[in-house]
Protein backbone atom coordinates (compact mmCIF):
# COMPACT_ATOMS: atom_id res chain seq x y z
CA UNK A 1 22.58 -94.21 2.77
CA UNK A 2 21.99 -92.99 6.20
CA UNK A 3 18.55 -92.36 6.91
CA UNK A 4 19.02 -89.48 9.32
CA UNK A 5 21.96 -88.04 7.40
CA UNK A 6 20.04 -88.06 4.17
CA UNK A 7 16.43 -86.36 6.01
CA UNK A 8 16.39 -82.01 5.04
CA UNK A 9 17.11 -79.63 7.32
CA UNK A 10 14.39 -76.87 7.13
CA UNK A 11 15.81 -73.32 8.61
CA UNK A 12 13.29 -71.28 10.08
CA UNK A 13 12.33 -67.68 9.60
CA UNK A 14 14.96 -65.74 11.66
CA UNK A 15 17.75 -68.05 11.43
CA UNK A 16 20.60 -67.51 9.11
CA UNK A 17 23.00 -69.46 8.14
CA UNK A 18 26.72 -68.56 6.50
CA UNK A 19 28.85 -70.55 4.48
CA UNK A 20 32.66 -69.77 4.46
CA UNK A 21 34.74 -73.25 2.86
CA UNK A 22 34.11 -75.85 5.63
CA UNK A 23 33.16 -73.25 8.28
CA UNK A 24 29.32 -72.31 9.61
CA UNK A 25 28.11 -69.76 11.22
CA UNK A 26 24.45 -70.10 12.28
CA UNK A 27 22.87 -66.81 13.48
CA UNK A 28 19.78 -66.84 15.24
CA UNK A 29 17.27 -64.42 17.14
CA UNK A 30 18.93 -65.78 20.68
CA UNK A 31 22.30 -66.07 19.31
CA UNK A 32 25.34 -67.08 17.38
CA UNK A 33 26.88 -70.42 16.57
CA UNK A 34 29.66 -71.83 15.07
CA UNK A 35 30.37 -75.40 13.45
CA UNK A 36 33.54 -77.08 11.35
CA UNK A 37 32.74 -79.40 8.55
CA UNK A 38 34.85 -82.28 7.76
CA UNK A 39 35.88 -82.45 3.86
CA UNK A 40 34.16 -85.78 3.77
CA UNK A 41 30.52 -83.96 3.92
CA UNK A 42 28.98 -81.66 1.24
CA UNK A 43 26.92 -78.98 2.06
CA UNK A 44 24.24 -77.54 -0.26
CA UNK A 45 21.45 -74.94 0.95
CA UNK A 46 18.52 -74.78 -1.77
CA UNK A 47 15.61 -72.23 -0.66
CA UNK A 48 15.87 -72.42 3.09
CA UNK A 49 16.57 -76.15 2.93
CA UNK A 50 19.82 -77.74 3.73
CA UNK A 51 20.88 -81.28 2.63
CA UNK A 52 24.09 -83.19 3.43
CA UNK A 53 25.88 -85.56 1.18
CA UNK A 54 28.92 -87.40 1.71
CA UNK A 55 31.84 -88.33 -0.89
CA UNK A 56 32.06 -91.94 0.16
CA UNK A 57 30.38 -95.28 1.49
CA UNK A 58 33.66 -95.93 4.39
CA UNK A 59 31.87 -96.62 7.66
CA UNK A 60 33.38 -93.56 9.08
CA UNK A 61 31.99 -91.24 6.55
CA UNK A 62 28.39 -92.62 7.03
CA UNK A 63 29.02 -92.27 10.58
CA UNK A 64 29.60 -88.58 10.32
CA UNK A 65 26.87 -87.88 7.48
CA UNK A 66 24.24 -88.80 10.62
CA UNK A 67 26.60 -86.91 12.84
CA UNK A 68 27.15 -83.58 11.50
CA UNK A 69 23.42 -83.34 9.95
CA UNK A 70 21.81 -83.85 13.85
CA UNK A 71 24.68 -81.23 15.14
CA UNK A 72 23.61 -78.58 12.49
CA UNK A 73 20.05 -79.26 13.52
CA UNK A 74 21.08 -79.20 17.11
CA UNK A 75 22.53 -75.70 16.26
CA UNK A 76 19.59 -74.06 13.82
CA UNK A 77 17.41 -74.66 17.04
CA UNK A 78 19.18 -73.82 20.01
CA UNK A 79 19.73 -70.57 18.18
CA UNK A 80 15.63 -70.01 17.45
CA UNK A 81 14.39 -71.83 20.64
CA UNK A 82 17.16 -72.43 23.08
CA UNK A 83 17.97 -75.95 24.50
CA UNK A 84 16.83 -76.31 28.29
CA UNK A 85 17.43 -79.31 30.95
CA UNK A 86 15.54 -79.34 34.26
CA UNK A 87 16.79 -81.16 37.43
CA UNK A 88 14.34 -82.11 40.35
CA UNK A 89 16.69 -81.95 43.89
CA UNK A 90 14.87 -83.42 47.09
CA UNK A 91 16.23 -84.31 50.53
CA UNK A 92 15.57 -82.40 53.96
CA UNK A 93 17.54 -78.94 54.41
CA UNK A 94 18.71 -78.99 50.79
CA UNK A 95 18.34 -75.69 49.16
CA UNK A 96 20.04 -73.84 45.79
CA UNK A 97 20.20 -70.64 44.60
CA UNK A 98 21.24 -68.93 41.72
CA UNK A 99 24.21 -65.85 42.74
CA UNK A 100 24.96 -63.86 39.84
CA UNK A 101 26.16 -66.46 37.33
CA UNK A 102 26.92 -69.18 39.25
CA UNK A 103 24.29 -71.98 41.43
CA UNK A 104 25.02 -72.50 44.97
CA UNK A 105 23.70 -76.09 46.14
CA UNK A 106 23.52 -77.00 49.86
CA UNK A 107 22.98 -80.26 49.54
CA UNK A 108 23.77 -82.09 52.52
CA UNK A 109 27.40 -81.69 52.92
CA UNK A 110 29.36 -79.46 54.86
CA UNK A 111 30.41 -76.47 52.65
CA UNK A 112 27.77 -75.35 49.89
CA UNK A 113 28.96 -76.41 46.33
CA UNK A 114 29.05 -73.67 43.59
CA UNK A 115 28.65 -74.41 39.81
CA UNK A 116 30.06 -71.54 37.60
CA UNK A 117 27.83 -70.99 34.57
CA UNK A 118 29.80 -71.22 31.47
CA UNK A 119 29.45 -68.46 28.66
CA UNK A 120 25.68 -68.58 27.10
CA UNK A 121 24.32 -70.83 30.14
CA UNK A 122 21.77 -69.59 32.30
CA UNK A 123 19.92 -70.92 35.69
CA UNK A 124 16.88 -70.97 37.17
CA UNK A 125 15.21 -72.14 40.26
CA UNK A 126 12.15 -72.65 41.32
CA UNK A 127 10.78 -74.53 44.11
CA UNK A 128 12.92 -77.54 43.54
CA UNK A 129 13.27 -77.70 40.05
CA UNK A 130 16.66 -76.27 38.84
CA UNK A 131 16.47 -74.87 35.24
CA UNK A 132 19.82 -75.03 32.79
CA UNK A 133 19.31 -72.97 29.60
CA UNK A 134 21.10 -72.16 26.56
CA UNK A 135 21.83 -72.28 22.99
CA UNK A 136 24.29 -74.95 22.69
CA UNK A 137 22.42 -78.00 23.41
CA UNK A 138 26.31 -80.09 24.16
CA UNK A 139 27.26 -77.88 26.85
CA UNK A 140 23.52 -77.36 28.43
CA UNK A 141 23.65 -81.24 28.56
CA UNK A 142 27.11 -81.30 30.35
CA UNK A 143 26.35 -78.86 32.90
CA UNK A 144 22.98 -80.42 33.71
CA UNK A 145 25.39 -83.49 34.11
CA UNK A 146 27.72 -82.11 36.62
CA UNK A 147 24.99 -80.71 38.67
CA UNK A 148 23.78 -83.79 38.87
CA UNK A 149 26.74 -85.64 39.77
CA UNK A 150 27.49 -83.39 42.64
CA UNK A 151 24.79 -85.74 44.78
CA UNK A 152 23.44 -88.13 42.58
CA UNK A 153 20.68 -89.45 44.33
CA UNK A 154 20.52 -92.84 46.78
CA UNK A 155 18.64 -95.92 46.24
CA UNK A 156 16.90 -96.36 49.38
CA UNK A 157 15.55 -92.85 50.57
CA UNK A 158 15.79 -91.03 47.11
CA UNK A 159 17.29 -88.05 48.34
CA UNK A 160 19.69 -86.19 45.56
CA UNK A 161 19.37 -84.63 42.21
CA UNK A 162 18.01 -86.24 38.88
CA UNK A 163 16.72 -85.20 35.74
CA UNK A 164 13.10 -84.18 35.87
CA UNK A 165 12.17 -86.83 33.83
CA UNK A 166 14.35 -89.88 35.69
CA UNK A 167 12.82 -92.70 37.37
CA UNK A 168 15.33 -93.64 40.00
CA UNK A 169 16.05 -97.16 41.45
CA UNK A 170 14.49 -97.91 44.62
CA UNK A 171 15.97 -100.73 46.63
CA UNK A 172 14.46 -102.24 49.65
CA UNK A 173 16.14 -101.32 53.14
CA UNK A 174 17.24 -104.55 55.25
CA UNK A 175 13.76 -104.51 57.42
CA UNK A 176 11.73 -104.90 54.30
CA UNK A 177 14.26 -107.69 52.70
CA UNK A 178 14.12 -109.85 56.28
CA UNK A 179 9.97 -109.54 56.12
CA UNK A 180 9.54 -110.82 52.57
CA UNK A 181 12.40 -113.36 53.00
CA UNK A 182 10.43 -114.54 56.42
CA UNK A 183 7.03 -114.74 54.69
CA UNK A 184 8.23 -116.53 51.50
């Protein structure tokens, strides 16, 4: 049995969360979400406890027990804490701003580049950290990814956006390759 699908899920004080056939609808204190169940996975809620069980042993259904347990986990929280992703942007003259809903990054290039926030997705900056909040950890994750891929960041001077929590790839430029090739 699959060890993740088979683990509780323990719904915390605020949260509620509606059964209609294969349908959920998880309610929360910051918000509301929604989630289809395949007919493969059984759903039983006993005293603010939720446990999944599946209706066979094919690969695909174990795959999907693991699955659909971590997404309704994924969901009970991001509707009682929120999801978050935080970006660290560095390189001289770049600046970003959050206008209304949307984050304008001047990063180097010669138009600034504006990222619409999608419903339920906030930003924040400070300093140089850029802030992506929301609910719905799947989309928080994606947009945090297409910030990032507007200027990724470069090997040799580390100028760009990454994840807070990345440790980029430094490569050597051609003067420091040429001295440690000459004093080998």
């Amino acid at each position: 049995m699959s060890r993740i699908g088979r683990k509780p899920i323990k719904i915390p004080e605020g949260v509620k969360v509606e059964r209609k056939d294969r349908a959920l609808k998880i309610t929360g204190p910051k918000g509301e979400l929604n989630l289809e169940l395949p007919r493969e996975i059984k759903f039983e809620e006993n005293g603010g406890v939720i446990i999944l069980t599946r209706s066979s042993e094919e690969k695909r259904v174990k795959a999907l027990h693991g699955l659909f347990r971590v997404l309704i986990f994924n969901a009970i929280t991001g509707v009682n804490e929120g999801w978050e992703r935080k970006l660290d942007f560095k390189g001289v003259g770049f600046r970003v701003e959050v206008q209304e809903n949307k984050l304008v990054l001047n990063v180097g290039y010669s138009h600034p580049v504006e990222i619409q926030a999608p419903e339920g997705i906030s930003f924040n900056v400070t300093k140089n950290i850029i802030t992506v909040s929301g609910i719905d950890k799947q989309v928080v994750g994606q947009v945090a990814a297409n910030i990032r891929k507007v200027r990724p960041v470069e090997p040799y001077k580390q100028k760009g956006i990454k994840y807070l929590e990345e440790i980029p790839r430094k490569k050597l430029g051609k003067a420091a390759k040429a001295a440690v090739g000459a004093g080998a």
